[in-house]
PDB file of N, CA and C in Angstrom:
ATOM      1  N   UNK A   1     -30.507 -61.295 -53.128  1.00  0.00           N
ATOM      2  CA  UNK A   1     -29.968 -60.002 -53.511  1.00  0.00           C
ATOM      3  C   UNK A   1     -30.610 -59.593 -54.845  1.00  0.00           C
ATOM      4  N   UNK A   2     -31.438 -58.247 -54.998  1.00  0.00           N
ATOM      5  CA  UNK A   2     -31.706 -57.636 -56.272  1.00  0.00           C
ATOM      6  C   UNK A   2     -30.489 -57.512 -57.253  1.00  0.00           C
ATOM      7  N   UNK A   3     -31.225 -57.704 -58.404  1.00  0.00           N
ATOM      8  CA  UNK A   3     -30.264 -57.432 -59.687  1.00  0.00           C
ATOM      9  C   UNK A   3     -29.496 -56.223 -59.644  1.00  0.00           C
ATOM     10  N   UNK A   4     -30.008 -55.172 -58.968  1.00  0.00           N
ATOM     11  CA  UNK A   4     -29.289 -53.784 -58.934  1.00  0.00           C
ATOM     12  C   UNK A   4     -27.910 -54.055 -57.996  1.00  0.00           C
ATOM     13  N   UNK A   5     -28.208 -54.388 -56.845  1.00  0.00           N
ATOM     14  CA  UNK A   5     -27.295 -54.741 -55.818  1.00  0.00           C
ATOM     15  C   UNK A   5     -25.779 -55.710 -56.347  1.00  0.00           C
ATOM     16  N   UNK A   6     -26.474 -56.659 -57.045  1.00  0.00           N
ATOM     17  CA  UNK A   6     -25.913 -57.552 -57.634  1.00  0.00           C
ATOM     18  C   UNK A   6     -24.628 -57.151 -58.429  1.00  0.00           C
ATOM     19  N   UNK A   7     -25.241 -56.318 -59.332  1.00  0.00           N
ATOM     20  CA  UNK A   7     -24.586 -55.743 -60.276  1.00  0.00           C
ATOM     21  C   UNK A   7     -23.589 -54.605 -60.242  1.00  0.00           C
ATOM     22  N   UNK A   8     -24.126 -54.161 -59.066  1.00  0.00           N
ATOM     23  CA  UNK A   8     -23.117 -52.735 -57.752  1.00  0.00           C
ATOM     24  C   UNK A   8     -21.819 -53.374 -57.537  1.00  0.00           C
ATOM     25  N   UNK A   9     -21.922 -55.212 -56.730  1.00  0.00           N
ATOM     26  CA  UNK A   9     -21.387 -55.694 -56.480  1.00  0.00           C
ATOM     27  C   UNK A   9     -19.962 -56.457 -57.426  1.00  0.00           C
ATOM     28  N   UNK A  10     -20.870 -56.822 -58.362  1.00  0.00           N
ATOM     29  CA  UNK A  10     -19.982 -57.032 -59.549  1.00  0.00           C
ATOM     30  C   UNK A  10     -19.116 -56.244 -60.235  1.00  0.00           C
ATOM     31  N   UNK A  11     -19.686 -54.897 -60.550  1.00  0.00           N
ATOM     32  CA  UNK A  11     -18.605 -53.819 -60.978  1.00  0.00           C
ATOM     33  C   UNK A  11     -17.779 -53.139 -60.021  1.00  0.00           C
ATOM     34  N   UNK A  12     -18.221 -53.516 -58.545  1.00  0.00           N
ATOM     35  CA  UNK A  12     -17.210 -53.104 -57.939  1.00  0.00           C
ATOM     36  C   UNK A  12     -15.909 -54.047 -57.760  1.00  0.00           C
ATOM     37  N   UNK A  13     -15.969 -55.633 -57.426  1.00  0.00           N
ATOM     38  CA  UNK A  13     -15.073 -56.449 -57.910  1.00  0.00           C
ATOM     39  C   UNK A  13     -14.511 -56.300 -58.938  1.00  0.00           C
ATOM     40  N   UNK A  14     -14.592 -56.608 -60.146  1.00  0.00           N
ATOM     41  CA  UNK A  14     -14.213 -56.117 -61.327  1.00  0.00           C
ATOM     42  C   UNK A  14     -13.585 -54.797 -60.879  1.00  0.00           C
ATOM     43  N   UNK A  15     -13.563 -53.499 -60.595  1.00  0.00           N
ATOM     44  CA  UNK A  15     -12.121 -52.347 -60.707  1.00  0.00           C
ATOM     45  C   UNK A  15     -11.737 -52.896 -59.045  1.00  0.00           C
ATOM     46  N   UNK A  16     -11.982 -52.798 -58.316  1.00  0.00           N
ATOM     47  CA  UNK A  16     -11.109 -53.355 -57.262  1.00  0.00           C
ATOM     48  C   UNK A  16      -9.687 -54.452 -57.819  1.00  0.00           C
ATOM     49  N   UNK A  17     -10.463 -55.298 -58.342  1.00  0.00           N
ATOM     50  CA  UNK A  17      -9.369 -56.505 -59.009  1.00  0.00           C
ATOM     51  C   UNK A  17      -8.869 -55.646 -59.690  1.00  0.00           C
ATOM     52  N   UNK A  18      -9.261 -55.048 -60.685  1.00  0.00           N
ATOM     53  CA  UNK A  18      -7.769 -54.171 -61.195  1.00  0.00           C
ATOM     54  C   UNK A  18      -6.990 -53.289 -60.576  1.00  0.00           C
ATOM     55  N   UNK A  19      -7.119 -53.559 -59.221  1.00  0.00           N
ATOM     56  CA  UNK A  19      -6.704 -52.301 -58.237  1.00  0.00           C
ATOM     57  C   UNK A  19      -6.790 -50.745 -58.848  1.00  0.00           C
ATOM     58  N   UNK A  20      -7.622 -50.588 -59.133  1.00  0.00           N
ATOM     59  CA  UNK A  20      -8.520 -49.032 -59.507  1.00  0.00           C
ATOM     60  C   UNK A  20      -9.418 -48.675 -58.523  1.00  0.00           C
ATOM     61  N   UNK A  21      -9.275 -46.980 -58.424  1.00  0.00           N
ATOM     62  CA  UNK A  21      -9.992 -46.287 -57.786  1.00  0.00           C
ATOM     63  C   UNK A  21     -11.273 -46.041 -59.109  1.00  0.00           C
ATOM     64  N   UNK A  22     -12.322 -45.375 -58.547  1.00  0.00           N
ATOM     65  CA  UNK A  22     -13.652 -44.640 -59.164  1.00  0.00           C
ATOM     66  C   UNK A  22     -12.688 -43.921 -60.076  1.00  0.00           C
ATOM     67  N   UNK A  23     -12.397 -43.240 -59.657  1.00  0.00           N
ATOM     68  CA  UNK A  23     -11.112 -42.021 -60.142  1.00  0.00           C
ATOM     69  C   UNK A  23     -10.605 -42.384 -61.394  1.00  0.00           C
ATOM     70  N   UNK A  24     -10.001 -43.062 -61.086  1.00  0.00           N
ATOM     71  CA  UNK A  24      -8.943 -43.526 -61.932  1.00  0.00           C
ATOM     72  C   UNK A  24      -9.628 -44.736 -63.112  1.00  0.00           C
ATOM     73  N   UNK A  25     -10.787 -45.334 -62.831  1.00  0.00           N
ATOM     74  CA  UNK A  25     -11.016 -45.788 -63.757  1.00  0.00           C
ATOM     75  C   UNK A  25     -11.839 -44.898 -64.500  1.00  0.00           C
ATOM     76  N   UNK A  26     -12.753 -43.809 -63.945  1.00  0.00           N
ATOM     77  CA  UNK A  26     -13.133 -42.809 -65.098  1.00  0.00           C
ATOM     78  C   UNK A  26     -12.189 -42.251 -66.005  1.00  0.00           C
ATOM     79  N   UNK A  27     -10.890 -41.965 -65.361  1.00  0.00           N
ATOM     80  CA  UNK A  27     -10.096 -41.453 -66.133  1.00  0.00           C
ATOM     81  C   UNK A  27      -9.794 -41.911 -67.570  1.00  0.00           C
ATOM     82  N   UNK A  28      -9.829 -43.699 -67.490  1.00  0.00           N
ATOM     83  CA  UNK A  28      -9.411 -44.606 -68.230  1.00  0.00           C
ATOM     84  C   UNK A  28     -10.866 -44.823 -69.200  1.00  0.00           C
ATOM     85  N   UNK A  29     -11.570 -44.403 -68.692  1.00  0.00           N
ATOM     86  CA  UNK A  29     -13.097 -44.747 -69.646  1.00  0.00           C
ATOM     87  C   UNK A  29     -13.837 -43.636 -70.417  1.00  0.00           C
ATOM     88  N   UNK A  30     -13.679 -42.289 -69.756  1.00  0.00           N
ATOM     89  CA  UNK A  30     -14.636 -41.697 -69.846  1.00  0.00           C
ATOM     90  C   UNK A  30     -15.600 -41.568 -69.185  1.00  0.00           C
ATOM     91  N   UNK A  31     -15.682 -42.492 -68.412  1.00  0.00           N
ATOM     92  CA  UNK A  31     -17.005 -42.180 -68.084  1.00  0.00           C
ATOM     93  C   UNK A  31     -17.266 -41.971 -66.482  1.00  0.00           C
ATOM     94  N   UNK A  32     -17.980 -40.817 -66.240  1.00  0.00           N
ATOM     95  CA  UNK A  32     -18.145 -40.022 -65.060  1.00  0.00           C
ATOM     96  C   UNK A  32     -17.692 -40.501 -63.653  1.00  0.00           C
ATOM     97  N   UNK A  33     -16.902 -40.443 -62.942  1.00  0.00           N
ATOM     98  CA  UNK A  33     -16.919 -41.108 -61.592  1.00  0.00           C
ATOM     99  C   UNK A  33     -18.040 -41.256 -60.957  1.00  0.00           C
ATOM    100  N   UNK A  34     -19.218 -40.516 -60.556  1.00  0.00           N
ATOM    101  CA  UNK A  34     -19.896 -40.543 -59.959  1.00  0.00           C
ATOM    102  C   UNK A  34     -20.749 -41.485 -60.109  1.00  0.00           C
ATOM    103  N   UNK A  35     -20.863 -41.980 -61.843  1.00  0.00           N
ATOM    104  CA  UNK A  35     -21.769 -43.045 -62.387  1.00  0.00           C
ATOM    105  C   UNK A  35     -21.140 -44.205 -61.262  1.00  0.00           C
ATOM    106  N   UNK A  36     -19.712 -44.516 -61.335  1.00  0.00           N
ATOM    107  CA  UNK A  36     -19.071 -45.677 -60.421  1.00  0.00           C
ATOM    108  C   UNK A  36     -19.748 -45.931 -59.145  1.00  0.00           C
ATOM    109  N   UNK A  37     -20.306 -44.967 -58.179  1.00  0.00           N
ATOM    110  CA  UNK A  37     -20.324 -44.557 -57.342  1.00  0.00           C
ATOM    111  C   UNK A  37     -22.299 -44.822 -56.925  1.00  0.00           C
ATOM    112  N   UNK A  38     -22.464 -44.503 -58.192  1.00  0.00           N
ATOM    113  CA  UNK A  38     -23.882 -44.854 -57.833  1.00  0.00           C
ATOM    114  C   UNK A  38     -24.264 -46.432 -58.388  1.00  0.00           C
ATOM    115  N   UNK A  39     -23.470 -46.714 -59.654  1.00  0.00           N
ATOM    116  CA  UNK A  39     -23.869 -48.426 -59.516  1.00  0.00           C
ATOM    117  C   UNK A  39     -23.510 -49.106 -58.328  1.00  0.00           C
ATOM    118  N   UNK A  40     -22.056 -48.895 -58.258  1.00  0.00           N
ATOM    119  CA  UNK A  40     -21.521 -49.735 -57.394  1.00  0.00           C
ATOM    120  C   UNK A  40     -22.362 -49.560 -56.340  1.00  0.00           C
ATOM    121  N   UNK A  41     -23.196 -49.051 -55.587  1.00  0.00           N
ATOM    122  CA  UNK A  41     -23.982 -49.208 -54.509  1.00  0.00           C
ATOM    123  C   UNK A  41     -25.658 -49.373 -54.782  1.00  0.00           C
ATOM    124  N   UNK A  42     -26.167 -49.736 -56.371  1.00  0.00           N
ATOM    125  CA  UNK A  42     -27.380 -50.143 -56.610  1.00  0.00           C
ATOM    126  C   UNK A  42     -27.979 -49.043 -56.574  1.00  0.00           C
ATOM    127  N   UNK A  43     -27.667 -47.959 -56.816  1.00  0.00           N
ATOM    128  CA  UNK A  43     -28.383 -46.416 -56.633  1.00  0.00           C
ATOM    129  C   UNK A  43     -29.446 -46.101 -58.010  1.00  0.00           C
ATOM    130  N   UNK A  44     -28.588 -46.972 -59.241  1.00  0.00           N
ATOM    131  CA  UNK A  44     -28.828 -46.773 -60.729  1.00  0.00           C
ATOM    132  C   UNK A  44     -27.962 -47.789 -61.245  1.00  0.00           C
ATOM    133  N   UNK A  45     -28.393 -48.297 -62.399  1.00  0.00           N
ATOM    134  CA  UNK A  45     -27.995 -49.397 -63.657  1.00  0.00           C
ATOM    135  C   UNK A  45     -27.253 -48.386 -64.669  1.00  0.00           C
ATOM    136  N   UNK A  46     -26.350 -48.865 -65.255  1.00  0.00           N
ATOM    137  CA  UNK A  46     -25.320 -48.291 -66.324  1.00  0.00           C
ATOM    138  C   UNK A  46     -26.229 -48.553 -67.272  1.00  0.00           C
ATOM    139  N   UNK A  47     -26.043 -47.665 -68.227  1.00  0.00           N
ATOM    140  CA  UNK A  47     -26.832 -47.607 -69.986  1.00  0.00           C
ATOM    141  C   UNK A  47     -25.888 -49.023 -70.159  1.00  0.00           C
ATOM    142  N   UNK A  48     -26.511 -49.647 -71.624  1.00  0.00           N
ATOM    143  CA  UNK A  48     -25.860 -50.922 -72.484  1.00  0.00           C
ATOM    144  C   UNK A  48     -24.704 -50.387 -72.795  1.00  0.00           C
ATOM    145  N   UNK A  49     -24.518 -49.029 -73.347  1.00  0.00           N
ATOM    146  CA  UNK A  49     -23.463 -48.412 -73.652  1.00  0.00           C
ATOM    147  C   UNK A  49     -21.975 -48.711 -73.062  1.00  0.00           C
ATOM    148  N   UNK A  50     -22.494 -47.953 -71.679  1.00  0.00           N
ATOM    149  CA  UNK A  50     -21.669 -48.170 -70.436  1.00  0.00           C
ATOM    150  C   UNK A  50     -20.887 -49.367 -69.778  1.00  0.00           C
ATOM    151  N   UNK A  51     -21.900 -50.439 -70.118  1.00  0.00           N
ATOM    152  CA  UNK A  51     -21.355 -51.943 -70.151  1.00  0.00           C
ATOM    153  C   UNK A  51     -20.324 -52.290 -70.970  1.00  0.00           C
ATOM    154  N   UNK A  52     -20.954 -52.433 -71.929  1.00  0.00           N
ATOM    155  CA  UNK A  52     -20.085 -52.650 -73.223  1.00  0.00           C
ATOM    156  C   UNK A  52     -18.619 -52.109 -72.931  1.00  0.00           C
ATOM    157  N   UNK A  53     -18.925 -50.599 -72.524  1.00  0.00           N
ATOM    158  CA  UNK A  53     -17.163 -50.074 -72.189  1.00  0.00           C
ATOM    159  C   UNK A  53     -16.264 -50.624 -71.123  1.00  0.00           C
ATOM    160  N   UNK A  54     -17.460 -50.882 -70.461  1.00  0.00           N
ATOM    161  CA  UNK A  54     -16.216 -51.677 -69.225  1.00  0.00           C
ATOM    162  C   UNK A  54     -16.429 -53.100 -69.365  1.00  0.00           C
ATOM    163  N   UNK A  55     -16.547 -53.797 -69.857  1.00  0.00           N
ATOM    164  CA  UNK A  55     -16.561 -55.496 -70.781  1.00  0.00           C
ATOM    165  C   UNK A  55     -15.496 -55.089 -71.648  1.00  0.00           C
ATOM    166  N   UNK A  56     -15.180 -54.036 -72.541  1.00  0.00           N
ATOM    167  CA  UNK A  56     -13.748 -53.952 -73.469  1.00  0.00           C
ATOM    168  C   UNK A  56     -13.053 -53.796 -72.931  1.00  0.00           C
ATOM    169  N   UNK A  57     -13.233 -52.901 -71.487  1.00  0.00           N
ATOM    170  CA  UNK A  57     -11.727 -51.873 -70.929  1.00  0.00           C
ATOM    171  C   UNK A  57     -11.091 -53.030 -70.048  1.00  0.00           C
ATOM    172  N   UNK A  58     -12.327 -54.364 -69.373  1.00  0.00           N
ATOM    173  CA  UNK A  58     -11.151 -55.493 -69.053  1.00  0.00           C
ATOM    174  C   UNK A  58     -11.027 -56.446 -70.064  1.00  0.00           C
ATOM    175  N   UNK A  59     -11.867 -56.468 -71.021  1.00  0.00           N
ATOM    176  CA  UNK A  59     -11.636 -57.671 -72.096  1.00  0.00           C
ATOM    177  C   UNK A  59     -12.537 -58.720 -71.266  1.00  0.00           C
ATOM    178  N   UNK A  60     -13.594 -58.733 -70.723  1.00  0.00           N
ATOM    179  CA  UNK A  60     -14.118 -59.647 -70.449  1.00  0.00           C
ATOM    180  C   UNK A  60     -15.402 -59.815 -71.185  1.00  0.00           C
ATOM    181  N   UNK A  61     -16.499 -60.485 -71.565  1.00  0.00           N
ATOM    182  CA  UNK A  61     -17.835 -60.670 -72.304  1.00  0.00           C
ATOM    183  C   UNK A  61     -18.999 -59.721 -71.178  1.00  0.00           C
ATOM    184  N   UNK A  62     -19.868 -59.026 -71.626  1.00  0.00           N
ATOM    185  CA  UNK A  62     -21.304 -58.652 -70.996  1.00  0.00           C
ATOM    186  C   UNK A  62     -21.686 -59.813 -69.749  1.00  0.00           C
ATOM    187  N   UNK A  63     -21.831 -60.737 -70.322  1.00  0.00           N
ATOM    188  CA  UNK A  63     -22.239 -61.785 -68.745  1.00  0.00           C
ATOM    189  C   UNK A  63     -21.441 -62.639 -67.653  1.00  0.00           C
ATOM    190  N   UNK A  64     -19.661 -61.892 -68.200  1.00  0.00           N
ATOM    191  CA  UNK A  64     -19.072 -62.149 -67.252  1.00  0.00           C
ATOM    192  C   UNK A  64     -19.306 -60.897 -66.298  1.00  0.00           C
ATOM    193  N   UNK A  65     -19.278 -59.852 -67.016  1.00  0.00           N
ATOM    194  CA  UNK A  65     -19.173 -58.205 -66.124  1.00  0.00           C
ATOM    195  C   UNK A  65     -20.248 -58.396 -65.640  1.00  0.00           C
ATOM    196  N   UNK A  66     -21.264 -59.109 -65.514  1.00  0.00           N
ATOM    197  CA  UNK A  66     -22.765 -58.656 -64.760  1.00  0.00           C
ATOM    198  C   UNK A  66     -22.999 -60.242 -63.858  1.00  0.00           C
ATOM    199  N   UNK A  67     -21.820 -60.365 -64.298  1.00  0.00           N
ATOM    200  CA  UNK A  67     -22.121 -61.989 -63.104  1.00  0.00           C
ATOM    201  C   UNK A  67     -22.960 -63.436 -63.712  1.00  0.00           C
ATOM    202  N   UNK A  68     -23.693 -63.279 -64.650  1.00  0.00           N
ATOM    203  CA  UNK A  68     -24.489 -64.260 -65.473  1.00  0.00           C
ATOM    204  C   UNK A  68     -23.572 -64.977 -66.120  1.00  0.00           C
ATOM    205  N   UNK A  69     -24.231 -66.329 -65.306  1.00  0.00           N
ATOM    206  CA  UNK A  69     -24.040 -67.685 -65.624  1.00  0.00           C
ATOM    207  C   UNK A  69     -24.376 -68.501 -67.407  1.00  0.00           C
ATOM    208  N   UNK A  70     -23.989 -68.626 -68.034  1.00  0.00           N
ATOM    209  CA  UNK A  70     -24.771 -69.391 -69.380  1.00  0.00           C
ATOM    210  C   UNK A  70     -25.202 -70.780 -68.880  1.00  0.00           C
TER     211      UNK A  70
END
């Protein structure tokens, strides 16, 4: 699986587990639904920015949200 795919996959786990819609977690972030919509299916990569916000908004670290192992 490509890193893009990968990473679709991962942020979609991550709001699923919080039982969140696209919707509803833009609501909570700022940031665009549609962005949800195109990672989550490997369409496009989130800015560092973008990460960072959803690594705070669950409290988890950058390489838990992207799946990387240390």
């Amino acid at each position: 699986m490509d890193f893009e795919s990968q990473l679709g996959k991962n942020l979609r786990e991550w709001r699923e587990g919080a039982g969140l819609t696209q919707l509803k977690l833009s609501e909570l972030t700022g940031i665009n639904q549609s962005m949800f919509s195109r990672w989550e299916s490997g369409e496009n990569l989130p800015s560092i920015r973008d990460l960072i916000t959803l690594a705070d908004f669950y409290h988890i670290s950058l390489d838990e949200l992207v799946g990387r192992d240390s």
